[in-house]
C-alpha atoms as a PDB file:
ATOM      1  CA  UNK A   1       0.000   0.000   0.000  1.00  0.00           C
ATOM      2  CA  UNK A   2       2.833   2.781   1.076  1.00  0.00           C
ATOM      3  CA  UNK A   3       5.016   1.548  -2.137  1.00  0.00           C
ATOM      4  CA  UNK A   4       1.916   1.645  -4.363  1.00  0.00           C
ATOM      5  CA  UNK A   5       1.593   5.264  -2.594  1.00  0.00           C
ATOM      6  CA  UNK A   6       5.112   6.213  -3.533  1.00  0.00           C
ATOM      7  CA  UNK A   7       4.985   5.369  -6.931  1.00  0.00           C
ATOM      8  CA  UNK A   8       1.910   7.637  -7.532  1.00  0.00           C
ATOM      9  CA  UNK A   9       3.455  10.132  -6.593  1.00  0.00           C
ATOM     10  CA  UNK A  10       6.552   9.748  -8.454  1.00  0.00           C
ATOM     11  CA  UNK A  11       3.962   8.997 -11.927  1.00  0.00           C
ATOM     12  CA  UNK A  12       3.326  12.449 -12.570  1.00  0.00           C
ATOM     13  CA  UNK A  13       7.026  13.482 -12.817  1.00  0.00           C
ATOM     14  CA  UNK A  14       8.423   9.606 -14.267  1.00  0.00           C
ATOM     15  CA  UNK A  15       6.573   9.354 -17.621  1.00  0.00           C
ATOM     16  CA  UNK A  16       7.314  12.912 -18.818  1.00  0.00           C
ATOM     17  CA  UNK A  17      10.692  12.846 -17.737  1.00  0.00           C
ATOM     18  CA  UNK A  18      11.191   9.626 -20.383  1.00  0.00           C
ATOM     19  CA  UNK A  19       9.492  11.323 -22.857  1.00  0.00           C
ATOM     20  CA  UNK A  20      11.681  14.802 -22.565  1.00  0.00           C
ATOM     21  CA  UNK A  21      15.046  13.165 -22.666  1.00  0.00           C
ATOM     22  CA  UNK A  22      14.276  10.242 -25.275  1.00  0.00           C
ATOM     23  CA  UNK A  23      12.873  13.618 -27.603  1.00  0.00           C
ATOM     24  CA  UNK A  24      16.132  16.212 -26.503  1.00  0.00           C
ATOM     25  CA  UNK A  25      18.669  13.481 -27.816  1.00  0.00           C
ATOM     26  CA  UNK A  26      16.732  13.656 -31.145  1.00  0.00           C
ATOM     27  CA  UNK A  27      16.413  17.288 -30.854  1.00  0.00           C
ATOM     28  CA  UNK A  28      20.088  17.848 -30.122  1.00  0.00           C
ATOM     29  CA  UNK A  29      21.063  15.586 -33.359  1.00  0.00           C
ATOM     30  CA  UNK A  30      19.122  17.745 -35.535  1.00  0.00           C
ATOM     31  CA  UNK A  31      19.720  20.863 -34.200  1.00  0.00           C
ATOM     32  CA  UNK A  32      23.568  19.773 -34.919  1.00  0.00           C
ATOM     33  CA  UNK A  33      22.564  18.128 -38.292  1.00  0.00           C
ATOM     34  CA  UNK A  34      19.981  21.090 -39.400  1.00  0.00           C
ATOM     35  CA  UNK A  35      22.301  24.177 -37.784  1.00  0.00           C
ATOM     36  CA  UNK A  36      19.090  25.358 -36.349  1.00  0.00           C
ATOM     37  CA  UNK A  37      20.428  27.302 -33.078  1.00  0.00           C
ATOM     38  CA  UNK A  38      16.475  27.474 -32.402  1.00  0.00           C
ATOM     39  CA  UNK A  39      16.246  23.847 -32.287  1.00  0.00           C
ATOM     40  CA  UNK A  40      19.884  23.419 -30.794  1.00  0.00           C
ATOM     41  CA  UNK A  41      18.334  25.743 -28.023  1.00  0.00           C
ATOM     42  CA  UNK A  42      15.503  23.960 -27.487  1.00  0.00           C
ATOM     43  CA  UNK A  43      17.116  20.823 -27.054  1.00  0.00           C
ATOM     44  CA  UNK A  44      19.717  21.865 -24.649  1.00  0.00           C
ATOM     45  CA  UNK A  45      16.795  23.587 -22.628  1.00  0.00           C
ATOM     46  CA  UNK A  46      14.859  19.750 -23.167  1.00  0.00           C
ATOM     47  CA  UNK A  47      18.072  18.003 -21.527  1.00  0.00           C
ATOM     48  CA  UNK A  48      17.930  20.549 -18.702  1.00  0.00           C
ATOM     49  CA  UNK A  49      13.909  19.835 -17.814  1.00  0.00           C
ATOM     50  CA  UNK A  50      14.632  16.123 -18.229  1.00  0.00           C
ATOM     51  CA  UNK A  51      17.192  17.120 -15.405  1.00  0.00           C
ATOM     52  CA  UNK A  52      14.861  19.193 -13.642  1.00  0.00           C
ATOM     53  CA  UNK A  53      11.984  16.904 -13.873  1.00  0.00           C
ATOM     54  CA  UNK A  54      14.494  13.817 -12.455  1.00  0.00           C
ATOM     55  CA  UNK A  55      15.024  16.288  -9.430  1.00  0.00           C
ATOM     56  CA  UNK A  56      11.057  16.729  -8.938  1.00  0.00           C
ATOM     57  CA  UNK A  57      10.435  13.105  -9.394  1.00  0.00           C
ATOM     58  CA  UNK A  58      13.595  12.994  -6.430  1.00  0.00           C
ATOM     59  CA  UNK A  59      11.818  15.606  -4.222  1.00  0.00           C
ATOM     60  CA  UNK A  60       8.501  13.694  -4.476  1.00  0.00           C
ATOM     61  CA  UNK A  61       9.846  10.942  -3.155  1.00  0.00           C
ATOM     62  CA  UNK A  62      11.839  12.497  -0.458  1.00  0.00           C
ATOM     63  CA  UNK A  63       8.706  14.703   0.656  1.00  0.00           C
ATOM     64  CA  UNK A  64       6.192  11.459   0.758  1.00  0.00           C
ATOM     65  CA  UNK A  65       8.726   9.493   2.954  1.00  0.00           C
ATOM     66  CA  UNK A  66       9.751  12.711   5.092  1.00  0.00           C
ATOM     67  CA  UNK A  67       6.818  13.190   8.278  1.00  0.00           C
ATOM     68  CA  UNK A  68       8.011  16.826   9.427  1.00  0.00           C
ATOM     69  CA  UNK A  69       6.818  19.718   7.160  1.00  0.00           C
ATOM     70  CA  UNK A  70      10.158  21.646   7.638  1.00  0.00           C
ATOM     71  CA  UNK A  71      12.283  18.484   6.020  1.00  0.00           C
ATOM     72  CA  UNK A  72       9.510  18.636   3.108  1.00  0.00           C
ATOM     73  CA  UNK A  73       9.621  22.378   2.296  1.00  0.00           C
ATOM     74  CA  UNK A  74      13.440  22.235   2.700  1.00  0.00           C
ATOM     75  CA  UNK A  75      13.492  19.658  -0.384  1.00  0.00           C
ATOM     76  CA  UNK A  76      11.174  21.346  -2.249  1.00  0.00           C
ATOM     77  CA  UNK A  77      13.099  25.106  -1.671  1.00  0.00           C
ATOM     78  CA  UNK A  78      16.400  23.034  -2.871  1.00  0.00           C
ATOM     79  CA  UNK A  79      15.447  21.575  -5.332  1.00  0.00           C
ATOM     80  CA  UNK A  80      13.201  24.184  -7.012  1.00  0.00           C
ATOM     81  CA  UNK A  81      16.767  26.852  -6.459  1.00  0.00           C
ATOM     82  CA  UNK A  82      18.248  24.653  -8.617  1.00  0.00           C
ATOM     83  CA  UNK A  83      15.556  24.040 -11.218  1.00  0.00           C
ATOM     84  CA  UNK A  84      15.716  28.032 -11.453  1.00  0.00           C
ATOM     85  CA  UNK A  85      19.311  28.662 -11.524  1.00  0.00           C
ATOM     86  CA  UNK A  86      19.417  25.647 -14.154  1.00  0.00           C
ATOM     87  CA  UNK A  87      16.744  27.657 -16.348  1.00  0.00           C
ATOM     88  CA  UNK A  88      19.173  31.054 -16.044  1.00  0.00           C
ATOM     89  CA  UNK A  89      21.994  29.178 -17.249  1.00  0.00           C
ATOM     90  CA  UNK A  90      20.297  27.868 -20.552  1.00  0.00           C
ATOM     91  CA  UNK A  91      19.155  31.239 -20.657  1.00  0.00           C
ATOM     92  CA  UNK A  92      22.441  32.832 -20.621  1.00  0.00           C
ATOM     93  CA  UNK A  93      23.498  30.504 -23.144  1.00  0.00           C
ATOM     94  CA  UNK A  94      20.880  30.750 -25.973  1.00  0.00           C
ATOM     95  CA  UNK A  95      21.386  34.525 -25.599  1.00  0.00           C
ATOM     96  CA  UNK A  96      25.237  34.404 -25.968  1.00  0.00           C
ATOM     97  CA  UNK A  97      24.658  32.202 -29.177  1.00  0.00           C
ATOM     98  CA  UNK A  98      21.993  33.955 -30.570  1.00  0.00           C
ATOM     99  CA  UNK A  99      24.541  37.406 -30.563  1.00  0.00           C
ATOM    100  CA  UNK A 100      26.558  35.374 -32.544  1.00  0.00           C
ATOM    101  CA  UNK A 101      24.608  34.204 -34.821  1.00  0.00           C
ATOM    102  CA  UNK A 102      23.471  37.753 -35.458  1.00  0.00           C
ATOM    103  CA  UNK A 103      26.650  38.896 -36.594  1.00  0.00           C
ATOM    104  CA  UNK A 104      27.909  35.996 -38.163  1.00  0.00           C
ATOM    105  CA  UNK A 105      24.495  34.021 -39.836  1.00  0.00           C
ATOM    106  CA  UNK A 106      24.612  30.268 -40.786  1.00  0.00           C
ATOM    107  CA  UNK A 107      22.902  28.189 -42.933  1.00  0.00           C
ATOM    108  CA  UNK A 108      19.676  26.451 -41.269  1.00  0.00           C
ATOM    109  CA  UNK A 109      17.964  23.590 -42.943  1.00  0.00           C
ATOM    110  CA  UNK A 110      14.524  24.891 -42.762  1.00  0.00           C
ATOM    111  CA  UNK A 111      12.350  22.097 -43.973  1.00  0.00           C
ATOM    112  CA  UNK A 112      14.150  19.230 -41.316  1.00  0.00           C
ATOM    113  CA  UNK A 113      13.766  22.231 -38.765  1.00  0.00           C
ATOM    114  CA  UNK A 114      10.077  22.586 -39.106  1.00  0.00           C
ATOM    115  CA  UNK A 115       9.272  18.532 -39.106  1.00  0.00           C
ATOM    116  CA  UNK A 116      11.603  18.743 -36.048  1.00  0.00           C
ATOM    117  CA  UNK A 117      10.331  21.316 -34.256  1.00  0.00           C
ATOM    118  CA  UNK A 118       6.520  19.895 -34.661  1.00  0.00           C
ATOM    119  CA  UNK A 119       7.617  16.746 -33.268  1.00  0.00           C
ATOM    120  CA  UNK A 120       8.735  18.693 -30.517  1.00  0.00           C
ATOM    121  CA  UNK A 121       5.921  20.589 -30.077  1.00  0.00           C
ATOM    122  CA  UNK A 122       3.718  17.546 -29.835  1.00  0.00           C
ATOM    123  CA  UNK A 123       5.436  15.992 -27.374  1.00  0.00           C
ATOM    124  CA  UNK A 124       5.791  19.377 -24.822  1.00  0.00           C
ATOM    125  CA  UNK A 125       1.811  19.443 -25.344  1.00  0.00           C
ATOM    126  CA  UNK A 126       1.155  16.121 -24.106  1.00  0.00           C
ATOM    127  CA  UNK A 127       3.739  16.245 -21.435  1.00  0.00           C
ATOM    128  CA  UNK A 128       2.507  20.024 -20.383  1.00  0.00           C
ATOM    129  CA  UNK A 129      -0.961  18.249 -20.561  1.00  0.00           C
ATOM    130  CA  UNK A 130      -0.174  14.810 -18.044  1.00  0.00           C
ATOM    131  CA  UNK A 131       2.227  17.268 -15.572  1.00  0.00           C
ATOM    132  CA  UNK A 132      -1.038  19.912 -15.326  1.00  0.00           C
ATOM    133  CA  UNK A 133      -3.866  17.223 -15.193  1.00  0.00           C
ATOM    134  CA  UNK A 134      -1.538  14.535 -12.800  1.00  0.00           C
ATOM    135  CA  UNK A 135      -0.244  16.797 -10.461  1.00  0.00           C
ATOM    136  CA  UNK A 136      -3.018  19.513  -8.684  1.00  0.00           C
ATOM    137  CA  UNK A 137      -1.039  20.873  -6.194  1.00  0.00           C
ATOM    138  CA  UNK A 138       0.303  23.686  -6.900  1.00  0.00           C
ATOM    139  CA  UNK A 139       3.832  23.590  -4.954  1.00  0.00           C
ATOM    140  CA  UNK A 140       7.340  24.926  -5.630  1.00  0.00           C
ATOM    141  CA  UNK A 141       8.662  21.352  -7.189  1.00  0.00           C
ATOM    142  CA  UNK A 142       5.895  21.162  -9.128  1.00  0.00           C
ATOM    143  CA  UNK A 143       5.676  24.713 -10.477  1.00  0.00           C
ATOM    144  CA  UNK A 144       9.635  24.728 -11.513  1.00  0.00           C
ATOM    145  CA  UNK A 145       8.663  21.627 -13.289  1.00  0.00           C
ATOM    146  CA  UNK A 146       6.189  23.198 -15.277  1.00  0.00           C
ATOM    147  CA  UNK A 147       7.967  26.204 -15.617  1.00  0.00           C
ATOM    148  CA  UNK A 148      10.514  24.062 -17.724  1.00  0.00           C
ATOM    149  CA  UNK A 149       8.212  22.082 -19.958  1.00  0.00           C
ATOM    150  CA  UNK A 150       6.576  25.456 -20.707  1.00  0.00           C
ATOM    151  CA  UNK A 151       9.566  27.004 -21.953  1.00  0.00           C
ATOM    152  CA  UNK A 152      10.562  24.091 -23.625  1.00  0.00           C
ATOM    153  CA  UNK A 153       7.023  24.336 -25.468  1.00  0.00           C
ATOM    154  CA  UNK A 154       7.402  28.135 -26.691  1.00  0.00           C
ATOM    155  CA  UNK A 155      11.251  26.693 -27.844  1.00  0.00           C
ATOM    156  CA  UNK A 156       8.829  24.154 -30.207  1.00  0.00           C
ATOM    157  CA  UNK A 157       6.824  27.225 -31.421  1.00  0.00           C
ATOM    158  CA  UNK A 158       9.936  29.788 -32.158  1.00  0.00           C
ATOM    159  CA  UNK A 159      11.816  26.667 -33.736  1.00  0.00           C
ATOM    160  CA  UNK A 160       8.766  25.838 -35.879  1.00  0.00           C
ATOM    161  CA  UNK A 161       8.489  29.656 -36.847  1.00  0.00           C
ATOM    162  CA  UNK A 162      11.717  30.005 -37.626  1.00  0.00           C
ATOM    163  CA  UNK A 163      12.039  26.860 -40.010  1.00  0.00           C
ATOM    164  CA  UNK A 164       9.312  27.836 -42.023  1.00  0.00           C
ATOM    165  CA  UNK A 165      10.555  31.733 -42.314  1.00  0.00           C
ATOM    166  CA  UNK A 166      13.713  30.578 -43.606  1.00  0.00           C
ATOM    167  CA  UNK A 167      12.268  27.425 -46.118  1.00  0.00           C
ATOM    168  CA  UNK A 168       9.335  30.427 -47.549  1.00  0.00           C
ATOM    169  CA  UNK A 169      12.251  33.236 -47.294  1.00  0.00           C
ATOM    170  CA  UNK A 170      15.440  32.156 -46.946  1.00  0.00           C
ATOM    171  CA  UNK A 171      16.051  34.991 -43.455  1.00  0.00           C
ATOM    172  CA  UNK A 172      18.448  33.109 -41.647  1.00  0.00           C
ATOM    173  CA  UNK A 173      18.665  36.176 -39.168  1.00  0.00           C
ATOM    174  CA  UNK A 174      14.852  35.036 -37.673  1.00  0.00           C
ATOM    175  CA  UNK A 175      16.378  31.610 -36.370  1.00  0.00           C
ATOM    176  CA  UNK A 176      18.243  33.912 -33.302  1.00  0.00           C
ATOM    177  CA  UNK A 177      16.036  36.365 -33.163  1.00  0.00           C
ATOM    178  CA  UNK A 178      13.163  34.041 -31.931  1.00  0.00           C
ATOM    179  CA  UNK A 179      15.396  32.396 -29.761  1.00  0.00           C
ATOM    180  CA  UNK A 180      16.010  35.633 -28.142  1.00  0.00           C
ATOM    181  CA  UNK A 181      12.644  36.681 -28.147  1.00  0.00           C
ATOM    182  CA  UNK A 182      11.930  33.077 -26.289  1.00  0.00           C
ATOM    183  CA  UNK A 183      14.717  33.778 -23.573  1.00  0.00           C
ATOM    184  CA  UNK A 184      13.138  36.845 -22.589  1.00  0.00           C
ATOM    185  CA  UNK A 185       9.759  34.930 -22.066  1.00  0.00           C
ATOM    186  CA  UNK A 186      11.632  32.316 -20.195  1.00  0.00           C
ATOM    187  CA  UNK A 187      13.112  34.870 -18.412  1.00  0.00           C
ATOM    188  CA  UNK A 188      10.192  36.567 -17.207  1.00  0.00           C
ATOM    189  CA  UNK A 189       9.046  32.599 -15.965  1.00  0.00           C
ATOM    190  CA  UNK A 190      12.440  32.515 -14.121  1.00  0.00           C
ATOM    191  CA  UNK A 191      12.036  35.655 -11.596  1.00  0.00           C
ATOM    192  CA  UNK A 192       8.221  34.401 -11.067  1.00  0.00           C
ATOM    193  CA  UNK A 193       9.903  31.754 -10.051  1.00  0.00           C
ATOM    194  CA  UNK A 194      12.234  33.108  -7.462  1.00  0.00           C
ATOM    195  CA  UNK A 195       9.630  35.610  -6.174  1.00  0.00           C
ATOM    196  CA  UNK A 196       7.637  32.648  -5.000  1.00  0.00           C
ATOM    197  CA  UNK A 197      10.747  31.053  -3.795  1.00  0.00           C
ATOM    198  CA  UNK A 198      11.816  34.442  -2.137  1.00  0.00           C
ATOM    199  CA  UNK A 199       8.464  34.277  -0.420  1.00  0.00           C
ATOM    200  CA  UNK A 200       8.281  30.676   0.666  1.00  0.00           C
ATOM    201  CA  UNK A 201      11.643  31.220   2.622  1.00  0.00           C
ATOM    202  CA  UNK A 202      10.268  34.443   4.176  1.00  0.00           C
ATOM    203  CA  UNK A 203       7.295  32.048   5.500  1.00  0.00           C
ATOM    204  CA  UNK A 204       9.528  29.907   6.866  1.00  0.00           C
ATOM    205  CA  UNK A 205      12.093  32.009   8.406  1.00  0.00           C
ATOM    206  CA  UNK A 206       8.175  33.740   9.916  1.00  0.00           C
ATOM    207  CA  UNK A 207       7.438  30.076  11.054  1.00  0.00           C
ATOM    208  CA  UNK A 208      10.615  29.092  12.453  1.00  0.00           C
ATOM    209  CA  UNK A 209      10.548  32.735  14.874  1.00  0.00           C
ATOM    210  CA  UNK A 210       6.686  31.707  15.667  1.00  0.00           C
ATOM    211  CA  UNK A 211       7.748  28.546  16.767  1.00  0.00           C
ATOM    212  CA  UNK A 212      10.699  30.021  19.192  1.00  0.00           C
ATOM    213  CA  UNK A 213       8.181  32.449  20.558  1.00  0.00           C
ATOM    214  CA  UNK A 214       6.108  29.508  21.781  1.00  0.00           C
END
């Protein structure tokens, strides 16, 4: 009964975390094989939410077996920190690449890009989809979780855009430009992030004095 219990829990975060990393390795390939920094930037941000998603399936775990709250929120505060600073750092990255790309273009396959990037697309949806409808609560693991299979799914969209501006046009100057466009959004999701972080530590520093005053 407890193991059954366990394993529910760890569902929700399991079956999407398969489904990211099998579809980043094939992302990665053909962002390599297609030059696509779009795609090449999605699938690096893919590898880091299979990441994050193995740490949430980690915390899950932790927080069903742990019995005091303070053990559980201190899993959930650590391991959503590093889900965050993880995000900044693709962040940082796809913004570094995409000034260089600006000034020196390359040559993007835009037809493999597109059938790519739809793939991709599909499989964000249905993982966005199982994470929303699996998991209710609406905690700090579970909300840097979702954080990175939503950026991963506007990464599907910008790489999709992108692969059909440059097949129809031949502007090889859209592929960074959407992927700069997407690191703001992402970026925006990031201090959302931390401002609920920020304020879940404040609770519990508030907690922790409450608790000496009695």
């Amino acid at each position: 009964m407890n193991n059954s219990h366990q394993l529910k829990l760890k569902n929700p975060f399991f079956i999407p975390f398969i489904i990211i990393l099998i579809f980043a390795i094939v992302e990665f390939f053909g962002g390599l094989w297609t030059q696509s920094l779009a795609l090449l930037g999605d699938a690096w941000h893919m590898f880091s939410d299979a990441f994050a998603l193995g740490l949430a399936m980690f915390a899950a775990y932790k927080m069903n077996k742990a019995v005091a709250t303070g053990q559980n929120s201190k899993i959930e505060l650590t391991v959503s920190i590093i889900n965050a600073v993880l995000m900044a750092a693709v962040i940082i990255w796809i913004v570094i690449e995409a000034i260089e790309r600006i000034s020196y273009p390359r040559e993007v396959v835009g037809s493999y890009v597109m059938i790519i990037a739809l793939l991709g697309l599909i499989v964000n949806i249905v993982v966005a989809v199982q994470l929303h409808q699996d998991h209710g609560e609406k905690g700090l693991n579970h909300q840097a979780a979702l954080l990175h299979v939503i950026g991963d799914l506007l990464g599907s969209v910008a790489a999709l855009a992108a692969g059909l501006v440059i097949y129809l046009t031949g502007w090889l100057l859209i592929d960074p430009i959407l992927s700069l466009l997407i690191s703001f959004l992402l970026l925006i999701g990031v201090f959302n992030l931390l401002k609920n972080i920020w304020s879940a530590m404040a609770g519990k520093q508030t907690d922790v004095h409450h608790g000496h005053l009695h």
